[in-house]
C-alpha atoms as a PDB file:
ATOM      1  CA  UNK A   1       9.774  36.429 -38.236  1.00  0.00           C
ATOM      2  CA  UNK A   2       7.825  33.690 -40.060  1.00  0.00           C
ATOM      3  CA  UNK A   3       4.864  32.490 -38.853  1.00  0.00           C
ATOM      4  CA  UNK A   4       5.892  28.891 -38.419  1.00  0.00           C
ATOM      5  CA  UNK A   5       8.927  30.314 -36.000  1.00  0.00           C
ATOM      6  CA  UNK A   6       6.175  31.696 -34.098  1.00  0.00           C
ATOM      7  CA  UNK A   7       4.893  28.480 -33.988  1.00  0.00           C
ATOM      8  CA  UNK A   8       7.500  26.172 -33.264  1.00  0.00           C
ATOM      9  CA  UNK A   9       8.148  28.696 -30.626  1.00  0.00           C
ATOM     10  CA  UNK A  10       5.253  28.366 -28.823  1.00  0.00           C
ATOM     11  CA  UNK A  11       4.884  24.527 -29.345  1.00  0.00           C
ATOM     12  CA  UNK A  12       8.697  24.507 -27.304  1.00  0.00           C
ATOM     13  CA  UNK A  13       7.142  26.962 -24.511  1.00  0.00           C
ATOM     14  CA  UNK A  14       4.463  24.833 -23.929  1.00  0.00           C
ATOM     15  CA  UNK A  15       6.334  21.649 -23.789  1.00  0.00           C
ATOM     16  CA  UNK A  16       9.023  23.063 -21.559  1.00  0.00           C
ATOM     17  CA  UNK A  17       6.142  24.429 -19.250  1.00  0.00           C
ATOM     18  CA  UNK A  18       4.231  20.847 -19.272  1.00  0.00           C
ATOM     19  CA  UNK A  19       7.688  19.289 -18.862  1.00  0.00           C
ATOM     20  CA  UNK A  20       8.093  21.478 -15.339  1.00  0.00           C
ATOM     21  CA  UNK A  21       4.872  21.595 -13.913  1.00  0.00           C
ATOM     22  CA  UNK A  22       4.907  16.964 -14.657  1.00  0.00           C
ATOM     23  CA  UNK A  23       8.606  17.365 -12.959  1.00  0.00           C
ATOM     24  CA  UNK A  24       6.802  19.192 -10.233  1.00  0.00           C
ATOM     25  CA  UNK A  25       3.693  16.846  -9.712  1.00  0.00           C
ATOM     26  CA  UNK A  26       6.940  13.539  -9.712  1.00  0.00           C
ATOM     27  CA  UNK A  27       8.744  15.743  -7.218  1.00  0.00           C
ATOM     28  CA  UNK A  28       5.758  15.489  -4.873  1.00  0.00           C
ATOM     29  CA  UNK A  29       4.892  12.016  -5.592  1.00  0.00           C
ATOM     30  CA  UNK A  30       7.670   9.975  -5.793  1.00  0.00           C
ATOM     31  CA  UNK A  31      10.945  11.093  -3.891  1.00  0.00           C
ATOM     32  CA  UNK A  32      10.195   9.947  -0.055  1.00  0.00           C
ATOM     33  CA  UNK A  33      10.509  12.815   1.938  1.00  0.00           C
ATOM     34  CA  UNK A  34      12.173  12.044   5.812  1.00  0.00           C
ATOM     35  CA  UNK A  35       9.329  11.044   7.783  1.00  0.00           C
ATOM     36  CA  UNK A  36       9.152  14.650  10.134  1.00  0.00           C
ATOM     37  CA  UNK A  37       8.355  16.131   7.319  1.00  0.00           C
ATOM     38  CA  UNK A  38       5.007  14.023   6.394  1.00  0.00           C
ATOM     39  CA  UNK A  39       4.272  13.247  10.433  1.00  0.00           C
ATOM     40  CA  UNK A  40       2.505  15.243  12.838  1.00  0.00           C
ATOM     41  CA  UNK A  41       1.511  18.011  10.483  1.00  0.00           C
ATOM     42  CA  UNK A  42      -0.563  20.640  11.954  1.00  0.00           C
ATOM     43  CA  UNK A  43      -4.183  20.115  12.344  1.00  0.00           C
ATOM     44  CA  UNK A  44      -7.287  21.109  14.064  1.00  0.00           C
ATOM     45  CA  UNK A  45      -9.647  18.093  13.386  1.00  0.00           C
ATOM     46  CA  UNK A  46     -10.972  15.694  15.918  1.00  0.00           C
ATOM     47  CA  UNK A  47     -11.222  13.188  14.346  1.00  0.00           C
ATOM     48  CA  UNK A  48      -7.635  12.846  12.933  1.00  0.00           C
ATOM     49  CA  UNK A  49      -6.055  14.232  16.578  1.00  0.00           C
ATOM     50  CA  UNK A  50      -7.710  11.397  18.437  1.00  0.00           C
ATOM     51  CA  UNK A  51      -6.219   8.773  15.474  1.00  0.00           C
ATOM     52  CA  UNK A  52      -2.383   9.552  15.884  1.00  0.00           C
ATOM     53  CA  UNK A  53      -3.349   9.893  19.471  1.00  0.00           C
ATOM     54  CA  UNK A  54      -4.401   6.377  19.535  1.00  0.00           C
ATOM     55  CA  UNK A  55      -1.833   4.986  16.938  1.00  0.00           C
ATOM     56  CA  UNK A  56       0.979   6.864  19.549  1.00  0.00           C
ATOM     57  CA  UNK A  57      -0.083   4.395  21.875  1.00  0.00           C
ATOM     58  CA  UNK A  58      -0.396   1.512  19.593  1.00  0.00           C
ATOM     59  CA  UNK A  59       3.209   1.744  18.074  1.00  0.00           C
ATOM     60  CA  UNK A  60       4.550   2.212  21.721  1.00  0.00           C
ATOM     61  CA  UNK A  61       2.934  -1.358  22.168  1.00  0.00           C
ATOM     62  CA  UNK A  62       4.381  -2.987  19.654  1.00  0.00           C
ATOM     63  CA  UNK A  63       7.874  -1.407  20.280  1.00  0.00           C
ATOM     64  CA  UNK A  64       7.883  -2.521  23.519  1.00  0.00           C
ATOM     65  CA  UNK A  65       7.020  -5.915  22.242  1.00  0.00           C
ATOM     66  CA  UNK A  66      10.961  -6.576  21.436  1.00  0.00           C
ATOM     67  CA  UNK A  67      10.284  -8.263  17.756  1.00  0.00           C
ATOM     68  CA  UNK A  68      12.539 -10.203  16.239  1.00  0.00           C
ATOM     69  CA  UNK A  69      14.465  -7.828  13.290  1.00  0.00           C
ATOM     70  CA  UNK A  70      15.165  -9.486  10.087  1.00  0.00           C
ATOM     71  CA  UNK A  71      16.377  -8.201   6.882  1.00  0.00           C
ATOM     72  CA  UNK A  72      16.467  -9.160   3.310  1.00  0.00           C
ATOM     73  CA  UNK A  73      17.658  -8.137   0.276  1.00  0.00           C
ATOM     74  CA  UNK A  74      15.553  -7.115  -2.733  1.00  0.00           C
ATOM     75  CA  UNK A  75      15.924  -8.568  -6.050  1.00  0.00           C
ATOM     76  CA  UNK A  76      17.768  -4.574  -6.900  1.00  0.00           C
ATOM     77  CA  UNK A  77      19.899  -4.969  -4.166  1.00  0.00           C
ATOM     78  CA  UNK A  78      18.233  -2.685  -1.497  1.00  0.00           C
ATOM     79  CA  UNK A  79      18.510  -4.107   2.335  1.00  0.00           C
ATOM     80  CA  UNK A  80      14.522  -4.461   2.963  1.00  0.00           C
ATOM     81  CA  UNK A  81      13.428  -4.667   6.772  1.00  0.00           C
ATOM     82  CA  UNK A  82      10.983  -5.818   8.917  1.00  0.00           C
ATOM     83  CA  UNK A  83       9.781  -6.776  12.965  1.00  0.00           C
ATOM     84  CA  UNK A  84       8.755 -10.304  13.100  1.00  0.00           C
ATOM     85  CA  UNK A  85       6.438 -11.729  16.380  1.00  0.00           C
ATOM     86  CA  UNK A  86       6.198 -15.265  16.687  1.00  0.00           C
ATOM     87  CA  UNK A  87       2.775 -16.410  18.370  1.00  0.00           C
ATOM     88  CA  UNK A  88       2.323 -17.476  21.948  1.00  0.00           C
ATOM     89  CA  UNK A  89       1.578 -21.018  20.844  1.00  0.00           C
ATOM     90  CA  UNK A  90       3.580 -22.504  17.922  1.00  0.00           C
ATOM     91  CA  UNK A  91       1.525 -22.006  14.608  1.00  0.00           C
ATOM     92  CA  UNK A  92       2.619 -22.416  11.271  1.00  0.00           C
ATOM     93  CA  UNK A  93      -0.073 -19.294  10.225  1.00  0.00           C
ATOM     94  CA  UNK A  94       1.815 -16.072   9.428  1.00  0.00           C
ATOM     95  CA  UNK A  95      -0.026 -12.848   8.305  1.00  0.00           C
ATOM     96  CA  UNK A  96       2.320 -10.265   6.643  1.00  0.00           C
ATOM     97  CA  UNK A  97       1.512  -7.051   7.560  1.00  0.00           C
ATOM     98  CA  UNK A  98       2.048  -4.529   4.619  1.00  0.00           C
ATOM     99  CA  UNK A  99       1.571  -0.484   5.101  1.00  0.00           C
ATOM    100  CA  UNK A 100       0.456   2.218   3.282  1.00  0.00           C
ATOM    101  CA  UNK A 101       1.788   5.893   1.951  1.00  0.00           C
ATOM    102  CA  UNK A 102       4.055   7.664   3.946  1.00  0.00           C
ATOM    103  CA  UNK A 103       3.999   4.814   6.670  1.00  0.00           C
ATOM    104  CA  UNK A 104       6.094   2.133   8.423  1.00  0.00           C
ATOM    105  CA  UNK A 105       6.100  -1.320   9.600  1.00  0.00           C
ATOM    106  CA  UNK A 106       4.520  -0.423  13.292  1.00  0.00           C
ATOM    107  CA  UNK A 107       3.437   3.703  12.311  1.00  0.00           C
ATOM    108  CA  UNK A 108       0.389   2.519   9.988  1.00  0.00           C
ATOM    109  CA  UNK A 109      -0.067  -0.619  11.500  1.00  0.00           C
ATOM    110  CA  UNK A 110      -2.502   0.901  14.438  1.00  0.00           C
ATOM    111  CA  UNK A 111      -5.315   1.677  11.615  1.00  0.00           C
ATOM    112  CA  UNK A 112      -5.747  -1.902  10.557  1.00  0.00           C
ATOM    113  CA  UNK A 113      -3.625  -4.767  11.486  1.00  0.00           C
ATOM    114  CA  UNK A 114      -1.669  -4.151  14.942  1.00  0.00           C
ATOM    115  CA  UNK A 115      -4.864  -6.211  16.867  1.00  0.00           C
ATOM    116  CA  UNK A 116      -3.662  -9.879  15.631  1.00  0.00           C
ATOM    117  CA  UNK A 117      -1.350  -9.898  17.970  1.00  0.00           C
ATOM    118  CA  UNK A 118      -3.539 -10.555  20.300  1.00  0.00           C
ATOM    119  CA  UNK A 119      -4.658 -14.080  18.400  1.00  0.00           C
ATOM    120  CA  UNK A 120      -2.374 -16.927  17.824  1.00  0.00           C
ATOM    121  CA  UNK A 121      -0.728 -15.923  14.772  1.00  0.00           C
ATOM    122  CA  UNK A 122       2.798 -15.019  13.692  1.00  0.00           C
ATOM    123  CA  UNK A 123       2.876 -11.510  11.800  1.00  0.00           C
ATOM    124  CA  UNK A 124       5.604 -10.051  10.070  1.00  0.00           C
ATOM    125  CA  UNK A 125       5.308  -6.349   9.848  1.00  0.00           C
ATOM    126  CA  UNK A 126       7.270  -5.050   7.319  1.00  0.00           C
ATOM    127  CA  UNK A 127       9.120  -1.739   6.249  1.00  0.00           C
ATOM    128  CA  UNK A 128       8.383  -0.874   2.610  1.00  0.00           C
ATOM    129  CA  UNK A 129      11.274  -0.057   0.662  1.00  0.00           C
ATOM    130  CA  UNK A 130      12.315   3.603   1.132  1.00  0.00           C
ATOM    131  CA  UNK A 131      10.303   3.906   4.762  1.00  0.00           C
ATOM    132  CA  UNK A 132      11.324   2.678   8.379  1.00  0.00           C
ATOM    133  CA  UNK A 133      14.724   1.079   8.615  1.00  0.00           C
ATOM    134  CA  UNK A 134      14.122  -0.163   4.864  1.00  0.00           C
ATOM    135  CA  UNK A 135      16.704   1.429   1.940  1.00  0.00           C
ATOM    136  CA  UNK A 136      15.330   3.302  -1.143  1.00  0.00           C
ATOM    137  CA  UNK A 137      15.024   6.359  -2.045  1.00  0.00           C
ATOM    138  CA  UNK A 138      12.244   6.669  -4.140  1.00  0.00           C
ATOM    139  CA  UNK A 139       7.906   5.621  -3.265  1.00  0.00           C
ATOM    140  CA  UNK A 140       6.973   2.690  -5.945  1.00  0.00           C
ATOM    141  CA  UNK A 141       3.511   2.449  -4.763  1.00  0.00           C
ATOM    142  CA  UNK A 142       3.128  -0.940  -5.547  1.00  0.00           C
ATOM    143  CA  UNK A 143       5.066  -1.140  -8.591  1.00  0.00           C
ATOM    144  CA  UNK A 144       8.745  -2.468  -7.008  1.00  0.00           C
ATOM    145  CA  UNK A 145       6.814  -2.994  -3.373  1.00  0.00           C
ATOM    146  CA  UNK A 146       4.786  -6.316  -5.499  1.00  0.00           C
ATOM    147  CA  UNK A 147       8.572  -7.775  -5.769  1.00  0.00           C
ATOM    148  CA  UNK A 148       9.538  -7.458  -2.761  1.00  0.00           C
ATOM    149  CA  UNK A 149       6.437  -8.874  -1.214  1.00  0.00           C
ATOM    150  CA  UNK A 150       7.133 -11.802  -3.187  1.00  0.00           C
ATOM    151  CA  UNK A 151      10.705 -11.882  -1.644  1.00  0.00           C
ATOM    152  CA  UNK A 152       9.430 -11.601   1.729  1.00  0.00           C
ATOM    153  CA  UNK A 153       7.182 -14.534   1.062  1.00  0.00           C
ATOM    154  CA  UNK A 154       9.895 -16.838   0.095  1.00  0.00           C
ATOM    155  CA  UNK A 155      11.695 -16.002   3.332  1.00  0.00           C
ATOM    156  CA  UNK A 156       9.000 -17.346   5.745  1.00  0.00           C
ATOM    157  CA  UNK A 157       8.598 -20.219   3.151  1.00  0.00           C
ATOM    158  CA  UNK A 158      12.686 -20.661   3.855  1.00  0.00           C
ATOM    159  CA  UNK A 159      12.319 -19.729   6.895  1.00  0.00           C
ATOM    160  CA  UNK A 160      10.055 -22.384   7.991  1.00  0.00           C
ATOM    161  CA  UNK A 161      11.225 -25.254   5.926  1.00  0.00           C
ATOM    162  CA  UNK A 162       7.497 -24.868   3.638  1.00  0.00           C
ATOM    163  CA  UNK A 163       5.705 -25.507   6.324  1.00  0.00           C
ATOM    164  CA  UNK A 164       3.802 -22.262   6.420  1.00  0.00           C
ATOM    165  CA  UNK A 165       0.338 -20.495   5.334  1.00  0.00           C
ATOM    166  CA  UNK A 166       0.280 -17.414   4.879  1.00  0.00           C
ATOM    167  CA  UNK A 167      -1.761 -14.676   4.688  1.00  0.00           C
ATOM    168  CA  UNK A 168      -1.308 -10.871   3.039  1.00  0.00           C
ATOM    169  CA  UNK A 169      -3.055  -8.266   4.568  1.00  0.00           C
ATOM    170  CA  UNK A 170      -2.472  -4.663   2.795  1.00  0.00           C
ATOM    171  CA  UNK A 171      -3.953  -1.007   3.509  1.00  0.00           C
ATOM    172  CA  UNK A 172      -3.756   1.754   0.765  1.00  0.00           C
ATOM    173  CA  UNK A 173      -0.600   1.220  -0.952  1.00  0.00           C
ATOM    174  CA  UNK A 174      -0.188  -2.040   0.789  1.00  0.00           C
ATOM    175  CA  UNK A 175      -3.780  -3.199  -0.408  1.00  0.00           C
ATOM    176  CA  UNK A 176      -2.310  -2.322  -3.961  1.00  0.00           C
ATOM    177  CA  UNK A 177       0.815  -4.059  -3.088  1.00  0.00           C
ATOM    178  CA  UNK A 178      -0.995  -7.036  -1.541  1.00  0.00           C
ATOM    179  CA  UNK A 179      -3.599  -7.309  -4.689  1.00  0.00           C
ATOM    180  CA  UNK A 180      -0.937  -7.140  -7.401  1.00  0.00           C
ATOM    181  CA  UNK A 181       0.378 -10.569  -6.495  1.00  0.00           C
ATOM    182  CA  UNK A 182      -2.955 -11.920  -6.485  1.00  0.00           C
ATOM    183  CA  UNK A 183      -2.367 -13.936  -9.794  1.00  0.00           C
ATOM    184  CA  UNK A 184       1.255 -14.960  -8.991  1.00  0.00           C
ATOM    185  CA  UNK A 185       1.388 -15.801  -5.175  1.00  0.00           C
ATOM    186  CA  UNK A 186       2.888 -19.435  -4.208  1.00  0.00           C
ATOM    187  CA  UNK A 187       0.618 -22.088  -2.882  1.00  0.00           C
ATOM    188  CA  UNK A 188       1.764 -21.017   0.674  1.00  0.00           C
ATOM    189  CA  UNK A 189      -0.410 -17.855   0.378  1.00  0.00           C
ATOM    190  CA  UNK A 190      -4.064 -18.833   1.537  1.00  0.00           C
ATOM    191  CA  UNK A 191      -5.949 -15.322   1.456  1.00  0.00           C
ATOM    192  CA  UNK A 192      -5.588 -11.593   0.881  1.00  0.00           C
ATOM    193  CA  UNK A 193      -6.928  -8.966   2.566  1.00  0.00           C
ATOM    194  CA  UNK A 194      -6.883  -5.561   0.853  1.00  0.00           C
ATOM    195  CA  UNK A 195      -8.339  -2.235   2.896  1.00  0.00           C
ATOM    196  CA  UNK A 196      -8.792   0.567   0.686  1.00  0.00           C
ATOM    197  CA  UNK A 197      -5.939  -0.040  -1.482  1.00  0.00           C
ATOM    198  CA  UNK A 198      -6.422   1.779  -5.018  1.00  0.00           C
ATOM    199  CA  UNK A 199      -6.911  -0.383  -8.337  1.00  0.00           C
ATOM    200  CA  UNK A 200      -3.452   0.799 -10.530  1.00  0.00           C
ATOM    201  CA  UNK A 201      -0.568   3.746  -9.626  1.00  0.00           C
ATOM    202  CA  UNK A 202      -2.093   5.040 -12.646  1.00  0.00           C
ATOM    203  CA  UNK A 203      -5.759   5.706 -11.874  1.00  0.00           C
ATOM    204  CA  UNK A 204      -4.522   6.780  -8.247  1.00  0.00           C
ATOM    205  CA  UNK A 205      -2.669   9.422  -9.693  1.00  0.00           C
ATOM    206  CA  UNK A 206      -4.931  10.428 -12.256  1.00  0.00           C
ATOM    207  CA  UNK A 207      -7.584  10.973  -9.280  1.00  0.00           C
ATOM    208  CA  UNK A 208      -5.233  13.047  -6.201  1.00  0.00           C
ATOM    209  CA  UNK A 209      -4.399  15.307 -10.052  1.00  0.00           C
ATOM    210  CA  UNK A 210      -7.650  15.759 -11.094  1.00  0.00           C
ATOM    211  CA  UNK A 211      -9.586  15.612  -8.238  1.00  0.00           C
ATOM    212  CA  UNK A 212      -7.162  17.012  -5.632  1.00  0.00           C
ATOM    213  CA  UNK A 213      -4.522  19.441  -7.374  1.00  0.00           C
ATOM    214  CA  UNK A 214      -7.175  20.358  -9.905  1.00  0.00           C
ATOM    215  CA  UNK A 215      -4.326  19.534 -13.265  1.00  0.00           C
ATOM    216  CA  UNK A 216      -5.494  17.674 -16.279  1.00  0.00           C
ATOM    217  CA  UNK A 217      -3.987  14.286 -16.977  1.00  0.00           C
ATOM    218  CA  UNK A 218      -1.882  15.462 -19.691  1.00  0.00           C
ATOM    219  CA  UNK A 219       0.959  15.893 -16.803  1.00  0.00           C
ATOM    220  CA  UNK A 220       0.550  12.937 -15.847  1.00  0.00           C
ATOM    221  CA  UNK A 221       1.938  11.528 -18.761  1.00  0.00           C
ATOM    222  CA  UNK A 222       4.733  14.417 -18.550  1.00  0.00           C
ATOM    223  CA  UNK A 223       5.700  12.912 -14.561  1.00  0.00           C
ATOM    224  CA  UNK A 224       5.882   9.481 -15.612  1.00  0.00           C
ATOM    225  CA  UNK A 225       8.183   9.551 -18.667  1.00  0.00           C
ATOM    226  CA  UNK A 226      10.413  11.775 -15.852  1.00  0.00           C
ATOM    227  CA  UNK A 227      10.085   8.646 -13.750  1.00  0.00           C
ATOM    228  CA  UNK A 228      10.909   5.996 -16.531  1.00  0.00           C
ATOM    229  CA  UNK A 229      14.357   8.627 -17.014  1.00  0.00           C
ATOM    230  CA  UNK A 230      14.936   8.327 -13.488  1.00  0.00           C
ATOM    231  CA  UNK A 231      13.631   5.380 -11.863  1.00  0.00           C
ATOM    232  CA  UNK A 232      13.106   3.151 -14.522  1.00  0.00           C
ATOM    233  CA  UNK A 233       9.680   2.423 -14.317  1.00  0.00           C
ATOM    234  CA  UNK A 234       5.720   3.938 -15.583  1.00  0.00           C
ATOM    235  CA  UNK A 235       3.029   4.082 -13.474  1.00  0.00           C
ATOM    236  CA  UNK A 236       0.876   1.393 -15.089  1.00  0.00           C
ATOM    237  CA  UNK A 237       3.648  -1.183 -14.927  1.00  0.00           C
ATOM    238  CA  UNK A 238       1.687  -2.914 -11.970  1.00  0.00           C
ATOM    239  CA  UNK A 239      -2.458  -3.349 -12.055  1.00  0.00           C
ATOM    240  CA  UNK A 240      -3.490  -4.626  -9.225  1.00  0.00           C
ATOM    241  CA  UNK A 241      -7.325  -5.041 -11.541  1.00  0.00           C
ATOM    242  CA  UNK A 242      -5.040  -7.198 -14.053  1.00  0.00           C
ATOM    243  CA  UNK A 243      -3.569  -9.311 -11.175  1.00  0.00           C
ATOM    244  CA  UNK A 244      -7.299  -9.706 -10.061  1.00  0.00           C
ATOM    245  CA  UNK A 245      -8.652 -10.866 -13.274  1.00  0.00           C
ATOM    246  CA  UNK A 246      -6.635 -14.300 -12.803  1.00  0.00           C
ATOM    247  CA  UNK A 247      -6.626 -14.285  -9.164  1.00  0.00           C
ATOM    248  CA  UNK A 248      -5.262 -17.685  -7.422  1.00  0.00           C
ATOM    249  CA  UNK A 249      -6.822 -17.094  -3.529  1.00  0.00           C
ATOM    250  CA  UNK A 250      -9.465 -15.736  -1.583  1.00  0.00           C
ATOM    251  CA  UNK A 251      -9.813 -11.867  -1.503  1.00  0.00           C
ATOM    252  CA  UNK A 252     -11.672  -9.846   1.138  1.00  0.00           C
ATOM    253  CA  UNK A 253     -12.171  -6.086   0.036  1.00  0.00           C
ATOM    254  CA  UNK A 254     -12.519  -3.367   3.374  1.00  0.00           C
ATOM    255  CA  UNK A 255     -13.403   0.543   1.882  1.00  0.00           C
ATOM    256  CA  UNK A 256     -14.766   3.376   3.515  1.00  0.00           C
ATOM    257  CA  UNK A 257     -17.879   4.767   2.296  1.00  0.00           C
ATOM    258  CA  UNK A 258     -16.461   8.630   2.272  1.00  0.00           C
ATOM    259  CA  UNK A 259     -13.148   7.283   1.301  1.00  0.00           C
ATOM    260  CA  UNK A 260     -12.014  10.552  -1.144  1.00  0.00           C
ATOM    261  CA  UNK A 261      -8.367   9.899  -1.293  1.00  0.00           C
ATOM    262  CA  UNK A 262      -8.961   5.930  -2.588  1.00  0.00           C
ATOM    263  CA  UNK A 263     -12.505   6.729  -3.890  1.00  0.00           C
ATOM    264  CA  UNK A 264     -15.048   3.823  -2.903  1.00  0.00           C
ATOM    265  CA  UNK A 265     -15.491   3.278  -6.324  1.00  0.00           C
ATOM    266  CA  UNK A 266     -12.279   1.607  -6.666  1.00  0.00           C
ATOM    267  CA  UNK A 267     -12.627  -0.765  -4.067  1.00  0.00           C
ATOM    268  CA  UNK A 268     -15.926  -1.914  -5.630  1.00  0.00           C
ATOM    269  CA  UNK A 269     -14.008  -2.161  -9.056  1.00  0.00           C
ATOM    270  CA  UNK A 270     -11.140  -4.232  -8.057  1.00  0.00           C
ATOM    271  CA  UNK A 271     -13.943  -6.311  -6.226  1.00  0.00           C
ATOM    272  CA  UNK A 272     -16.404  -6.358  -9.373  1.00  0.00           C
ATOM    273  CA  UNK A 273     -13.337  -8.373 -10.989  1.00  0.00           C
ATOM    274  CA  UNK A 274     -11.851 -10.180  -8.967  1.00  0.00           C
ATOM    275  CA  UNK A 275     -11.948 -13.994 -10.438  1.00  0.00           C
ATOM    276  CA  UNK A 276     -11.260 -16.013  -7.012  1.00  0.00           C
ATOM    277  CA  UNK A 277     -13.306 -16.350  -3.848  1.00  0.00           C
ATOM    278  CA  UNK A 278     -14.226 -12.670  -2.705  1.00  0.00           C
ATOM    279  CA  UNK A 279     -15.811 -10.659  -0.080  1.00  0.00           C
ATOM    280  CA  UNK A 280     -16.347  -7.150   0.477  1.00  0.00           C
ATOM    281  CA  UNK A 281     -17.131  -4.845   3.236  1.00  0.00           C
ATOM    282  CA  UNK A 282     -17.939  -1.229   2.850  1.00  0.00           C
ATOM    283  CA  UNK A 283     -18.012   0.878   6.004  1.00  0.00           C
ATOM    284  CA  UNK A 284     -20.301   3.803   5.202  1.00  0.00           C
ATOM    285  CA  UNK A 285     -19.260   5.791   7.876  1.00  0.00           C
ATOM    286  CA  UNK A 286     -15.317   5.739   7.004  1.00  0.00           C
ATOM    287  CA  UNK A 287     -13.239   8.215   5.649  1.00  0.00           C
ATOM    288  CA  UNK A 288     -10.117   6.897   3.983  1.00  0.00           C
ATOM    289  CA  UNK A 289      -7.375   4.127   5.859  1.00  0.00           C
ATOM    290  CA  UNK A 290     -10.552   4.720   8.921  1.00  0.00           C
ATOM    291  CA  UNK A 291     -12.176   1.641   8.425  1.00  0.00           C
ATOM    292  CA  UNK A 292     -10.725   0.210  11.522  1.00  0.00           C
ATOM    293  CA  UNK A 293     -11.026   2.932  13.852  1.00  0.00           C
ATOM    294  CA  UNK A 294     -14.335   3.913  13.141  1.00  0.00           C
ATOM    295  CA  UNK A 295     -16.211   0.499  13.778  1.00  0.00           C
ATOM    296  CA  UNK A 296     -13.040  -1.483  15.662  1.00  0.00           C
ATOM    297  CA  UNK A 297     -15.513  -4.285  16.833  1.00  0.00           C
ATOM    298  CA  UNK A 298     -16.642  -4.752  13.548  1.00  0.00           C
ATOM    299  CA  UNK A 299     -13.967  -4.621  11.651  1.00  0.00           C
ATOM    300  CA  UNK A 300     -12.138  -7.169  14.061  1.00  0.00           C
ATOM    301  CA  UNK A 301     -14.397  -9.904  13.592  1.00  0.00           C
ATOM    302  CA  UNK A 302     -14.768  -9.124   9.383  1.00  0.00           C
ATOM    303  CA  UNK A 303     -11.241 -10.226   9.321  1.00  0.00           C
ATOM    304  CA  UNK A 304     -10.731 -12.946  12.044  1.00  0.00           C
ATOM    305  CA  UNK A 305     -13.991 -14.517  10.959  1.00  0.00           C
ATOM    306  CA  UNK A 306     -12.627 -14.115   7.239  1.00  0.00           C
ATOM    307  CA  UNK A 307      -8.972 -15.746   8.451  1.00  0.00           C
ATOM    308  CA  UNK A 308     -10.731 -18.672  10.562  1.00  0.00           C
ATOM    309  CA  UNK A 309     -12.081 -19.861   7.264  1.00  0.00           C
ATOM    310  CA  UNK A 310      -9.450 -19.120   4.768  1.00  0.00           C
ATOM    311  CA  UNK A 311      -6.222 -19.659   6.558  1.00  0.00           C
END
């Protein structure tokens, strides 16, 4: 056999074998798996035992609350849900509550947002597409969730004849989600506040490969032309730093200081260019999506303090 067989050969093993292992790494990341399968996983540490034990409690709460269910439709034709609580006294200030990874509307909202309804605000908690009562079947991570944020927007602006402020208030994948619309939001949005939520789908990847599954980025690039085949979309379609750079509203940034999953370093990044009004608080003693239930006190008054002024 020639020798440039031999090569072309190996050249086609290679690509079929980085083709698999990026159809592997999409497989893992982007098809939402049903929620037993992501929930209540086995574990022996303290720390993370006494958090679902708490957020148990806290979604019981704000089932038994009897919300108001609305739907919507995305702009791809997907029925999007969410719970919507009106405040005790009539307000026109409406915070929309906006999940993370492998969460829903009330299952995530225990770790950073569920205490506002204790304050005179209307919150709309929302299911992201693909999780809850929400249709999809794929994770966007920001990328289709920025859209439908916007959509959800223009329904309390309907909703309430204009006559409504709003703030967005993201963790992890919501924080992306919340941030990407920084640059694009209508003058009803007054602030955005963005817990550990990572800078681009892009670099978040590139870190939980590198960092986590120990793979060089060249699959990366393998997994998302699978997902522009299949879903349509890349991975760097939405920057949440981009948004940032021309941002129209006041941002406050929450991290954790041991954050590994959304390194810290992100947070302070997205911060570092962030063109509007900013803040940023960095809990040192907070692991990732922790913020909250490590220093609850604190945290509390960071962002009611931050939504007295800016709301």
């Amino acid at each position: 056999m020639e020798w440039y067989y031999i090569v072309l050969i190996v050249i086609g093993v290679l690509l079929l074998l980085c083709f698999f292992i990026g159809f592997l790494v999409w497989k893992m990341s982007i098809p939402t798996p049903p929620k037993e399968k992501y929930e209540n996983k086995p574990t022996t540490d303290p720390e993370e035992i006494a958090i679902r034990n708490f957020s148990k409690k806290i979604k019981s709460e704000l089932e038994n609350m009897n919300m108001e269910e609305v739907w919507i439709k995305s702009k791809d034709g997907l029925n999007l849900h969410a719970y919507y609580k009106e405040a005790e006294e009539k307000t026109n200030k409406t915070i929309i509550s906006v999940h993370g990874w492998h969460g829903t509307a009330f299952s995530t909202a225990p770790i950073f947002s569920h205490f506002l309804t204790d304050y005179n605000y209307n919150i709309l908690f929302i299911d992201l597409r693909s999780y809850g009562k929400s249709e999809g079947k794929y994770t966007t991570y920001g990328v289709k969730d920025s859209e439908d944020l916007v959509e959800w927007i223009n329904y309390l602006i309907d909703r309430n004849n204009n006559d409504v402020l709003i703030a967005l208030f993201g963790i992890s994948m919501g924080g992306n989600t919340v941030i990407s619309i920084s640059d694009i939001v209508p003058k009803n949005v007054k602030c955005i506040i963005d817990d550990c939520g990572f800078t681009t789908a892009f670099a978040e990847f590139k870190h939980i490969l590198n960092h986590q599954m120990h793979l060089p980025t060249l699959f990366l690039y393998f997994a998302e032309l699978i997902n522009k085949m299949i879903c349509g979309w890349g991975y760097q379609k939405v920057s949440g730093l981009e948004a940032l750079k021309n941002s129209k509203v006041p941002v406050l940034f929450i991290h954790g200081g041991k954050d590994t999953f959304v390194p810290t370093k992100m947070g302070e990044e997205a911060y570092s260019v962030c063109a509007s009004e900013k803040e940023m608080k960095i809990f040192d003693n907070a692991k990732h999506a922790r913020s909250y239930f490590m220093n609850k006190e604190a945290y509390k008054n960071i962002v009611l303090s931050f939504l007295a002024k800016k709301l």
